[in-house]
PDB file of N, CA and C in Angstrom:
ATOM      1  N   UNK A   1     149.743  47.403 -97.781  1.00  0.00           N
ATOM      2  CA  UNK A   1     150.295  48.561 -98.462  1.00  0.00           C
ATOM      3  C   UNK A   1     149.344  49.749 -98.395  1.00  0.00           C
ATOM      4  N   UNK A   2     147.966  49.243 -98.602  1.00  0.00           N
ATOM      5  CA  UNK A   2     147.171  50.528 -98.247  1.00  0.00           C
ATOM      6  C   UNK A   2     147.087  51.452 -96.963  1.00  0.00           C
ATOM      7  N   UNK A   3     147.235  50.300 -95.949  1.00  0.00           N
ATOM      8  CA  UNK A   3     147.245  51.015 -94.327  1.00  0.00           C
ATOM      9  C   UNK A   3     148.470  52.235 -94.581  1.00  0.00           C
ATOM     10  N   UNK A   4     149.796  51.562 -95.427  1.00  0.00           N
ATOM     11  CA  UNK A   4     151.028  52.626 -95.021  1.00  0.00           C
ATOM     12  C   UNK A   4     150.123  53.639 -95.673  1.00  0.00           C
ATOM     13  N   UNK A   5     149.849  53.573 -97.151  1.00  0.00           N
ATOM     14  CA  UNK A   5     149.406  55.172 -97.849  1.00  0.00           C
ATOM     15  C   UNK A   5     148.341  55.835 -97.414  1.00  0.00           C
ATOM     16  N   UNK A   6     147.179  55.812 -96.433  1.00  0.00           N
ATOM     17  CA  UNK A   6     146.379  56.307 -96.209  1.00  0.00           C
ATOM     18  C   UNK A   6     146.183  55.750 -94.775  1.00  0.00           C
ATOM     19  N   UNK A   7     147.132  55.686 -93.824  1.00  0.00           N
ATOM     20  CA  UNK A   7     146.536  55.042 -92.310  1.00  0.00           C
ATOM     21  C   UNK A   7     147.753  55.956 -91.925  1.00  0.00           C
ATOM     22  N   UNK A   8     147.958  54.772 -90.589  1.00  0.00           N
ATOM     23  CA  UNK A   8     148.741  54.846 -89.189  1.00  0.00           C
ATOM     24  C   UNK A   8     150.029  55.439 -89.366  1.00  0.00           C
ATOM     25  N   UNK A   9     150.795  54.870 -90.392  1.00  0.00           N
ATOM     26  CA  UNK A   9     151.932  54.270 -91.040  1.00  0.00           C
ATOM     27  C   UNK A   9     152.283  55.771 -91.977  1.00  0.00           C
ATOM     28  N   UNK A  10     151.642  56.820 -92.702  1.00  0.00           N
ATOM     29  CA  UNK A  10     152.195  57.724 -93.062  1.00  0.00           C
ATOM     30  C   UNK A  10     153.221  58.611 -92.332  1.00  0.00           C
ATOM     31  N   UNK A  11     153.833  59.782 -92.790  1.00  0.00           N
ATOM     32  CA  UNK A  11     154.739  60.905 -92.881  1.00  0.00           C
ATOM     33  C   UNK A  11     153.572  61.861 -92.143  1.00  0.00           C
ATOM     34  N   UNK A  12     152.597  62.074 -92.614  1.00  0.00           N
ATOM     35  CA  UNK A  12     151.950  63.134 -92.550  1.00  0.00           C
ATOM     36  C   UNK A  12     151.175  62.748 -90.904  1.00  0.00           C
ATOM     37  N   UNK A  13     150.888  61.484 -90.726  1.00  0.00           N
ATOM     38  CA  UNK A  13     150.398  60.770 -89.607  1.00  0.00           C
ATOM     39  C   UNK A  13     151.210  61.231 -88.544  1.00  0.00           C
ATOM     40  N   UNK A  14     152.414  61.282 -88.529  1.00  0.00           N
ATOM     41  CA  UNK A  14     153.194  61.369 -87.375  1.00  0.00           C
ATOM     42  C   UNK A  14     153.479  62.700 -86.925  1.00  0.00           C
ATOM     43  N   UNK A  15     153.280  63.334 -88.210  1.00  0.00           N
ATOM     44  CA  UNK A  15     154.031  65.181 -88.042  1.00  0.00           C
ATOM     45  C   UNK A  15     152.578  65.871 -87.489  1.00  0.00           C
ATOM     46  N   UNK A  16     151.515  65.097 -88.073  1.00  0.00           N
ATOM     47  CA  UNK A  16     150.141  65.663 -87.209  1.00  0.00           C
ATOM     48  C   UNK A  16     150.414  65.202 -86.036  1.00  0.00           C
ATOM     49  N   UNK A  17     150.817  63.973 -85.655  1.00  0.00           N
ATOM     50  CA  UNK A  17     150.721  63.738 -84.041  1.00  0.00           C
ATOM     51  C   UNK A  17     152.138  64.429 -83.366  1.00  0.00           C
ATOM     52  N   UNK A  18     152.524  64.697 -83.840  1.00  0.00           N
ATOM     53  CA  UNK A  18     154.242  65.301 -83.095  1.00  0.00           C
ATOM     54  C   UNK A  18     153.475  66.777 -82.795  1.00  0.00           C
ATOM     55  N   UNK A  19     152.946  67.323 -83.909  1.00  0.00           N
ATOM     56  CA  UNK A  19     152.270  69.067 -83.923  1.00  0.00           C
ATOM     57  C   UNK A  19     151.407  68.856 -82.758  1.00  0.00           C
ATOM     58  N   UNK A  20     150.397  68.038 -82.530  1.00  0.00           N
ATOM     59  CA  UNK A  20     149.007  67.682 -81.326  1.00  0.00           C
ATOM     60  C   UNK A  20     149.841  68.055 -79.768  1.00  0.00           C
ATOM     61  N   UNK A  21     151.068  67.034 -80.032  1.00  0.00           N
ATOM     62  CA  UNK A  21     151.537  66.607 -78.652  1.00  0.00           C
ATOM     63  C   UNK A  21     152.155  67.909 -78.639  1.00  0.00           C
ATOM     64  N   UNK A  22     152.826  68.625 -79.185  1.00  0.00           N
ATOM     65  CA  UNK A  22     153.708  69.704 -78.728  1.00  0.00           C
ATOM     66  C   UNK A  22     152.534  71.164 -78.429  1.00  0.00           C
ATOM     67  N   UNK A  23     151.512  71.341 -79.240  1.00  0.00           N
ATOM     68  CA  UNK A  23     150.449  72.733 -79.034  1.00  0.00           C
ATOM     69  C   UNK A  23     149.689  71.667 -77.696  1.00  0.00           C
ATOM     70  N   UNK A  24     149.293  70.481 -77.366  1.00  0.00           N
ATOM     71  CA  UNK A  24     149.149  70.141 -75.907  1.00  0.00           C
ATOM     72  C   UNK A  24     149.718  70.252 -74.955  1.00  0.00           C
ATOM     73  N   UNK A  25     151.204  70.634 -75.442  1.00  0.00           N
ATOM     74  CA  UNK A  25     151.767  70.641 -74.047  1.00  0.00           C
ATOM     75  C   UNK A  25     152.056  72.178 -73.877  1.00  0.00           C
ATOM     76  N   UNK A  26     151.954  72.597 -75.342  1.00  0.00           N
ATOM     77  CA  UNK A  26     152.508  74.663 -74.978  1.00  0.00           C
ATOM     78  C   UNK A  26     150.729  74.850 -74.222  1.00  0.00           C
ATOM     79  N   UNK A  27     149.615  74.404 -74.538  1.00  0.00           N
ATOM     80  CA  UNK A  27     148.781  74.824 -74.138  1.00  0.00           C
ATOM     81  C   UNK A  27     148.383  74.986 -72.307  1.00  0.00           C
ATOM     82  N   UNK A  28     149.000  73.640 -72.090  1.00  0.00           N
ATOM     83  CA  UNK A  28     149.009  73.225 -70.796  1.00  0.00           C
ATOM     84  C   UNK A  28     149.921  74.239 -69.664  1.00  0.00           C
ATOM     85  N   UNK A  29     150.919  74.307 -70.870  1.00  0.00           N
ATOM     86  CA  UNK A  29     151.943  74.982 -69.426  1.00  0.00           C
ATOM     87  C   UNK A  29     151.175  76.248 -69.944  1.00  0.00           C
ATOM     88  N   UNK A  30     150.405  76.976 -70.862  1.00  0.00           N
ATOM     89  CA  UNK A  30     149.763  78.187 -70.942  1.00  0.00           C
ATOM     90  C   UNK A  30     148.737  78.220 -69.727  1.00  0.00           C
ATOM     91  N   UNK A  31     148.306  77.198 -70.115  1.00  0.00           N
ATOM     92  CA  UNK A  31     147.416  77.307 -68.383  1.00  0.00           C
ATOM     93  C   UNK A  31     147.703  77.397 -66.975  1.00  0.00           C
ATOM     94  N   UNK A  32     149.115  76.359 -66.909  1.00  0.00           N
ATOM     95  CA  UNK A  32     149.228  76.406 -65.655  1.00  0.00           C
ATOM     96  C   UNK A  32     150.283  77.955 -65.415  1.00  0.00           C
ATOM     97  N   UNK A  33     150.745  78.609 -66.149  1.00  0.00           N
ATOM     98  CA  UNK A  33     151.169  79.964 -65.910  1.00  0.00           C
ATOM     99  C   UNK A  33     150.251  80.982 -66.030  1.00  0.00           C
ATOM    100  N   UNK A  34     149.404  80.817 -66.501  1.00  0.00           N
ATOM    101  CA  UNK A  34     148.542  81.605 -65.617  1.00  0.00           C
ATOM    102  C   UNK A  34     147.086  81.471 -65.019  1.00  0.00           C
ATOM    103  N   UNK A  35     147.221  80.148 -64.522  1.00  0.00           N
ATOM    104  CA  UNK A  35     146.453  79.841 -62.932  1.00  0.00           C
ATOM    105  C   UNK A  35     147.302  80.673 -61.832  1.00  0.00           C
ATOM    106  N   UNK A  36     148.835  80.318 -62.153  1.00  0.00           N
ATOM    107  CA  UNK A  36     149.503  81.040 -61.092  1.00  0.00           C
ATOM    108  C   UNK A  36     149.964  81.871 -61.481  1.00  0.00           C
ATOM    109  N   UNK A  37     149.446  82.777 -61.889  1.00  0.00           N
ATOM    110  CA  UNK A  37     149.865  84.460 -61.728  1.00  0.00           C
ATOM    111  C   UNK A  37     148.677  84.652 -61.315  1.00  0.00           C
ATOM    112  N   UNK A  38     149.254  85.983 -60.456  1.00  0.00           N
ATOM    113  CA  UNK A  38     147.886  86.762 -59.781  1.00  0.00           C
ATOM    114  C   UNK A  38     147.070  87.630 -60.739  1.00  0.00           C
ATOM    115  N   UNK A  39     145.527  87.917 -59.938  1.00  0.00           N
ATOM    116  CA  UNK A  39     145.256  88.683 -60.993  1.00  0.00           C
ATOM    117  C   UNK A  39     145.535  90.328 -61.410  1.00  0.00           C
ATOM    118  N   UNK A  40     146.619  90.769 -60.050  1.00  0.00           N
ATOM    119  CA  UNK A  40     146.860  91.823 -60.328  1.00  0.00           C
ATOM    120  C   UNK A  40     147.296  92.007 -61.773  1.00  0.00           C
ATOM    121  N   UNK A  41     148.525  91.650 -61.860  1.00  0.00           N
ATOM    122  CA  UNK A  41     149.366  91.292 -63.089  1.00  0.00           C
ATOM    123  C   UNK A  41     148.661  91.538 -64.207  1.00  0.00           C
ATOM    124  N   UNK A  42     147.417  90.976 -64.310  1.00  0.00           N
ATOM    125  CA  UNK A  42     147.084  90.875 -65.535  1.00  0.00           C
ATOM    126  C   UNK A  42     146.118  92.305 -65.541  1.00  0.00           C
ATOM    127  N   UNK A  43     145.697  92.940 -64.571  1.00  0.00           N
ATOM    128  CA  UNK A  43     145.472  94.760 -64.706  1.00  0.00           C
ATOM    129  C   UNK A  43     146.337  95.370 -65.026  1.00  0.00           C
ATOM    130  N   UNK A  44     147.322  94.740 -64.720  1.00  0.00           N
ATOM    131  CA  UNK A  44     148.953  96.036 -64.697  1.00  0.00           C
ATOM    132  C   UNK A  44     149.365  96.195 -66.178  1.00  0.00           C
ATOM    133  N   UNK A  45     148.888  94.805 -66.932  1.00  0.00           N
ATOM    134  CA  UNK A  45     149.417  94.824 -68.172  1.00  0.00           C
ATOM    135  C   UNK A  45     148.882  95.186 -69.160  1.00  0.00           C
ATOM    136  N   UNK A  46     147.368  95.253 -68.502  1.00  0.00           N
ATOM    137  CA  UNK A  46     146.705  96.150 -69.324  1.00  0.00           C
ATOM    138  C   UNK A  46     145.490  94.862 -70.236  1.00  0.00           C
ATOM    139  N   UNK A  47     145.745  93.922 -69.834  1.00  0.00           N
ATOM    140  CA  UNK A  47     145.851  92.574 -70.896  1.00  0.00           C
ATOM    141  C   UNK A  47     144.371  92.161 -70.300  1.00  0.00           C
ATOM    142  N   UNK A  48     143.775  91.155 -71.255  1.00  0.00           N
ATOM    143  CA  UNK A  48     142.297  90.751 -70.665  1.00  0.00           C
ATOM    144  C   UNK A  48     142.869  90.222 -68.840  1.00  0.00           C
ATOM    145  N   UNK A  49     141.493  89.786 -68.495  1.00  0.00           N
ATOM    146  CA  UNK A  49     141.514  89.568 -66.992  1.00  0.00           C
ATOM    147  C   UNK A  49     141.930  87.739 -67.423  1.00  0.00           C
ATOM    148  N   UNK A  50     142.184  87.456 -65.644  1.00  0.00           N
ATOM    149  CA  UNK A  50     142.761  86.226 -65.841  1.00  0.00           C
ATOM    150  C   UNK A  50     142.023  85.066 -65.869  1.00  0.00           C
ATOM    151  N   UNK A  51     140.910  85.207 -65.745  1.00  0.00           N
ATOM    152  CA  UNK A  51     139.324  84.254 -65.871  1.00  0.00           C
ATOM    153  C   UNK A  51     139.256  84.284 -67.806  1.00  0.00           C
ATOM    154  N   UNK A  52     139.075  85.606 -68.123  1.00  0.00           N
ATOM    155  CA  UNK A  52     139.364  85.626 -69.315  1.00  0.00           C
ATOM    156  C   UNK A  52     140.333  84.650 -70.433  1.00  0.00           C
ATOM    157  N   UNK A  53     141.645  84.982 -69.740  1.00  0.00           N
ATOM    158  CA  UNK A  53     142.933  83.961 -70.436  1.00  0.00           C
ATOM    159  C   UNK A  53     142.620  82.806 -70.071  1.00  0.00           C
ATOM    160  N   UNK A  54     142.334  82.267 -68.875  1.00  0.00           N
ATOM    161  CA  UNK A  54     142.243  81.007 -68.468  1.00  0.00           C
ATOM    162  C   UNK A  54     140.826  79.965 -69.494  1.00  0.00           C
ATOM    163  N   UNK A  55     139.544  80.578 -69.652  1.00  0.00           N
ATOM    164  CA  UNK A  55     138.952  80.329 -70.171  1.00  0.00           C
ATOM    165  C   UNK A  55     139.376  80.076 -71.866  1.00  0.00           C
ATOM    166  N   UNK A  56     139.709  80.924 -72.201  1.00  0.00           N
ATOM    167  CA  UNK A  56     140.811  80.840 -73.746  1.00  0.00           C
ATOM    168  C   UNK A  56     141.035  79.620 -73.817  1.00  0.00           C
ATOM    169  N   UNK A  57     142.060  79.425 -72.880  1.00  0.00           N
ATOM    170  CA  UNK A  57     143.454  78.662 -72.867  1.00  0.00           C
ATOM    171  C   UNK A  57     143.049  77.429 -72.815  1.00  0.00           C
ATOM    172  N   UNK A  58     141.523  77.121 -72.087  1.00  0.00           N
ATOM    173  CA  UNK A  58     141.284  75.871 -71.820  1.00  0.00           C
ATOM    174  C   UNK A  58     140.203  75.244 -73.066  1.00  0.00           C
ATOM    175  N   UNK A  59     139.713  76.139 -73.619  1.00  0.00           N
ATOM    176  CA  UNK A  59     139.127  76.138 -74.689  1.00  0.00           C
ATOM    177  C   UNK A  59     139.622  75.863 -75.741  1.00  0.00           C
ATOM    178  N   UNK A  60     141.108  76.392 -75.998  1.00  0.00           N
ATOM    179  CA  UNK A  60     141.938  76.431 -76.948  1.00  0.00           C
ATOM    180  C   UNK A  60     142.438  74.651 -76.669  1.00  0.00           C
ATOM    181  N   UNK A  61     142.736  74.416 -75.581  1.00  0.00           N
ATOM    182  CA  UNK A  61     143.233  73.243 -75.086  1.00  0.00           C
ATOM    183  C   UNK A  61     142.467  71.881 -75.846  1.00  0.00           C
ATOM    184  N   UNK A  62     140.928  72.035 -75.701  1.00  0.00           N
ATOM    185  CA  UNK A  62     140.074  71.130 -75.745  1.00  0.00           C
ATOM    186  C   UNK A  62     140.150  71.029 -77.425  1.00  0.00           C
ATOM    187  N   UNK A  63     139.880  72.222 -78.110  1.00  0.00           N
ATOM    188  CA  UNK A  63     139.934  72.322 -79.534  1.00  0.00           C
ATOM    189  C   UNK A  63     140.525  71.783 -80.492  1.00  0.00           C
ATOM    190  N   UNK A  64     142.016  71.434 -79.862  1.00  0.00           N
ATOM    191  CA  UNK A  64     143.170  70.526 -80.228  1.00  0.00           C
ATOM    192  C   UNK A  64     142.662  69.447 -80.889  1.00  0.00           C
ATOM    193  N   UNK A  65     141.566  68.534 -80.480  1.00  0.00           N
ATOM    194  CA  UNK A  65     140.992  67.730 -80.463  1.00  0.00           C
ATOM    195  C   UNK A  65     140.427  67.213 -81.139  1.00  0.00           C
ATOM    196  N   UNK A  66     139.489  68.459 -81.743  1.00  0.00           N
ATOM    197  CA  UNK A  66     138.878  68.465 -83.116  1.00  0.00           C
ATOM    198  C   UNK A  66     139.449  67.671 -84.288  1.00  0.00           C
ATOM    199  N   UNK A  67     138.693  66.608 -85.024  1.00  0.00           N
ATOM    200  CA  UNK A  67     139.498  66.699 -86.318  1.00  0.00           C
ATOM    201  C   UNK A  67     139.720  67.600 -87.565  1.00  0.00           C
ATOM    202  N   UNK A  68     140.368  67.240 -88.160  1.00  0.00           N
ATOM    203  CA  UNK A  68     141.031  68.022 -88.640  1.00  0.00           C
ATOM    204  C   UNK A  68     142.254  69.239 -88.404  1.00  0.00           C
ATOM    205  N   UNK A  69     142.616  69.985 -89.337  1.00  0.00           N
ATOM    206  CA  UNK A  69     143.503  70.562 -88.876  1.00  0.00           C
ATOM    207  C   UNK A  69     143.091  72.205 -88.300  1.00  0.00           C
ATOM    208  N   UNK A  70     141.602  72.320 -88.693  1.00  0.00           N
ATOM    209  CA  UNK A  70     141.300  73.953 -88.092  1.00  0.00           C
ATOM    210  C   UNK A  70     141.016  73.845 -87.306  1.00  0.00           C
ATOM    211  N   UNK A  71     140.615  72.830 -85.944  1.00  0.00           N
ATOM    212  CA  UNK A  71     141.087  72.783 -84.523  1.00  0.00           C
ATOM    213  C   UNK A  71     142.623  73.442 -83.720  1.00  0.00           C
ATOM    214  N   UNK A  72     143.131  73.139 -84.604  1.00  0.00           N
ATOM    215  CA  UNK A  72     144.729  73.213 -84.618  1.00  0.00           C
ATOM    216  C   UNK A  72     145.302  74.284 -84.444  1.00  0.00           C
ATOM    217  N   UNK A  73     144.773  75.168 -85.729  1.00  0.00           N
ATOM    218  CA  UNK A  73     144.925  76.232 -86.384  1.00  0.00           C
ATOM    219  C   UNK A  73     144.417  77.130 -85.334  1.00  0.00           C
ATOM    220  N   UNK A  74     143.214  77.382 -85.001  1.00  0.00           N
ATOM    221  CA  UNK A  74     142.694  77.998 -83.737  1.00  0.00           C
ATOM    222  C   UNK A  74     143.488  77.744 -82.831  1.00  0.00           C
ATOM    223  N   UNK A  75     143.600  76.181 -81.806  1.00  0.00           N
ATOM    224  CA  UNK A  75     144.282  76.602 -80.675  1.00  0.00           C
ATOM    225  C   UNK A  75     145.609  77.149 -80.755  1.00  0.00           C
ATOM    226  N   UNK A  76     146.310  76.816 -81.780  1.00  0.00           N
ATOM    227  CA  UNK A  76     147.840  77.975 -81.829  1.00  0.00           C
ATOM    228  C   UNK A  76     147.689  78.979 -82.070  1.00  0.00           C
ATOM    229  N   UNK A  77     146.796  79.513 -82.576  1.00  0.00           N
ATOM    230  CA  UNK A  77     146.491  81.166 -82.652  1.00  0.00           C
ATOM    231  C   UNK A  77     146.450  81.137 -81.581  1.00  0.00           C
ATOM    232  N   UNK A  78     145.590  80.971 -80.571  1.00  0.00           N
ATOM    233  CA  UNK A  78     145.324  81.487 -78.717  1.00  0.00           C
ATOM    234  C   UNK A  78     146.513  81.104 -77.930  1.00  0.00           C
ATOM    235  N   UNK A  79     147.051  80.008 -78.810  1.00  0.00           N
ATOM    236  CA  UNK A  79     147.986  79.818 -77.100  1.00  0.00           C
ATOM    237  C   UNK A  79     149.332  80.546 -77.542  1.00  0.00           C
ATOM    238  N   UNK A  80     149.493  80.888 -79.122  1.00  0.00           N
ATOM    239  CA  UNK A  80     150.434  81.875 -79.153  1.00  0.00           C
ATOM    240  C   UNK A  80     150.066  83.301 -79.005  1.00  0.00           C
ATOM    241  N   UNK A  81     149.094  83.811 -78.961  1.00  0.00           N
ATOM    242  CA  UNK A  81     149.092  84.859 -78.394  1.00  0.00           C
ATOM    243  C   UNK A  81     149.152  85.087 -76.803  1.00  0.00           C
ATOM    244  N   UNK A  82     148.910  83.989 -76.076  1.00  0.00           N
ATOM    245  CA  UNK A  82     149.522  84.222 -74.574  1.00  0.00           C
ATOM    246  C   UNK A  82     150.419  83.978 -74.939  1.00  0.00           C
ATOM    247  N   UNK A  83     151.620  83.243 -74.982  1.00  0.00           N
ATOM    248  CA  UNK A  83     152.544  82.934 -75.097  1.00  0.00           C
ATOM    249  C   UNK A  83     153.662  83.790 -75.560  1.00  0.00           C
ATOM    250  N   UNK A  84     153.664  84.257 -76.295  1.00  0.00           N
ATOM    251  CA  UNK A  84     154.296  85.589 -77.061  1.00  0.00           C
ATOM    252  C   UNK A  84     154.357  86.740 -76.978  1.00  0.00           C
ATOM    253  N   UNK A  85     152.701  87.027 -76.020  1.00  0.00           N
ATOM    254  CA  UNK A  85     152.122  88.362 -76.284  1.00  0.00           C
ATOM    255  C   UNK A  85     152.123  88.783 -74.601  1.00  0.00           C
ATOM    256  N   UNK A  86     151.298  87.918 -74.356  1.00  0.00           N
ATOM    257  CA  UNK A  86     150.785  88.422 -72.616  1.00  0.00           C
ATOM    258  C   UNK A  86     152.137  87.874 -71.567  1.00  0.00           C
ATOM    259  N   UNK A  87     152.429  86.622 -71.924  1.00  0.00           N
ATOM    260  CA  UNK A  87     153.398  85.932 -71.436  1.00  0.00           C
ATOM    261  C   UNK A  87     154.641  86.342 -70.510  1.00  0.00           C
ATOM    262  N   UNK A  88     155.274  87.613 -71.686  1.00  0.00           N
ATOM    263  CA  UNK A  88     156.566  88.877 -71.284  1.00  0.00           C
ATOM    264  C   UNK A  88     155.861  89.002 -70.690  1.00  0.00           C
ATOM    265  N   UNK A  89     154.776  89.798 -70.753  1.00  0.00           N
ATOM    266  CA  UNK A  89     154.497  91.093 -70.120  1.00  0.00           C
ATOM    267  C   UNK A  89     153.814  91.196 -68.829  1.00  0.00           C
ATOM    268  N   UNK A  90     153.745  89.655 -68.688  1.00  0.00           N
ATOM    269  CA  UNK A  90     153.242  89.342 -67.402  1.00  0.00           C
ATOM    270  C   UNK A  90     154.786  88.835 -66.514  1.00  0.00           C
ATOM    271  N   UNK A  91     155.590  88.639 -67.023  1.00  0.00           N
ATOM    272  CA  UNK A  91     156.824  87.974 -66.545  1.00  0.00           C
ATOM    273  C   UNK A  91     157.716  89.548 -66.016  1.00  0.00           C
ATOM    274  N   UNK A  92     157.425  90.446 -66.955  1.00  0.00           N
ATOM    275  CA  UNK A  92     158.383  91.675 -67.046  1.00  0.00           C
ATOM    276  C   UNK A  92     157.506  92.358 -65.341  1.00  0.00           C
ATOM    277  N   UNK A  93     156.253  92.441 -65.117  1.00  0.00           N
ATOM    278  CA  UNK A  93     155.087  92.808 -64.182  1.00  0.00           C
ATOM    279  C   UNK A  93     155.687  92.326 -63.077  1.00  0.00           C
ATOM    280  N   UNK A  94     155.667  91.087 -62.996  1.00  0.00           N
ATOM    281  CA  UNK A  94     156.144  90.370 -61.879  1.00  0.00           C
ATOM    282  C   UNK A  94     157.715  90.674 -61.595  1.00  0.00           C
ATOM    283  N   UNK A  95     158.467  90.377 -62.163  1.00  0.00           N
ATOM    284  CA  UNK A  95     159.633  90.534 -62.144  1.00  0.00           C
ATOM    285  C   UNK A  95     160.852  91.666 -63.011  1.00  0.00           C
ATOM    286  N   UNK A  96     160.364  92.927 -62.353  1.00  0.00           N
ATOM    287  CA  UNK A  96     160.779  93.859 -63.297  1.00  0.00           C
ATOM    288  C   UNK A  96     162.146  93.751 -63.326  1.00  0.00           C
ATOM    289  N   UNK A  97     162.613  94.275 -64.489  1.00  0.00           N
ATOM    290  CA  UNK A  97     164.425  93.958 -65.070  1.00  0.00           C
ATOM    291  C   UNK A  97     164.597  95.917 -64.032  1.00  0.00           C
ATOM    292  N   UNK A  98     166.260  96.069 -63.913  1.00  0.00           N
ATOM    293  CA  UNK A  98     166.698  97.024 -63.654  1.00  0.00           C
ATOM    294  C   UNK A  98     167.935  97.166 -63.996  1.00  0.00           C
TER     295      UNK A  98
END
């Protein structure tokens, strides 16, 4: 009975690991979109350089890791700000609407 209230077996156990797996995987495809964008793109947008984001992103990646939850807290701050922020505006760069 103790393992369920304070182990493996909680509510809170699973919604931390569901949150891990999902900011691992937004982080990942944060990376691999922009390994492949060029680095023009990321002059055009005005936005840090792409050594810059990439370094973030992978940093942010590893951080995940950390225990606790201000690992967490950090890498979704970074990978939502590519994600949200640079993300368009690298998509709009590349592929302008008309």
């Amino acid at each position: 009975m103790e393992l369920l209230v304070m182990g493996y077996g909680t509510v809170t156990f699973f919604v931390t690991l569901v949150l891990t797996l999902a900011l691992l995987g937004a982080a990942i495809f944060a990376i691999i979109h922009a390994a492949r964008t060029p680095e023009d793109a990321f002059r055009a947008t005005g936005k840090w350089q792409k050594n810059y984001w990439l370094i973030t992103l992978v940093v942010c990646a590893l951080v995940i890791f950390l225990p606790g939850f201000f690992g967490m807290v950090i890498a979704a701050v970074g990978v939502l700000v590519y994600l949200l922020d640079v993300k368009p505006k690298l998509d709009e760069v590349r592929r302008p609407r008309y």
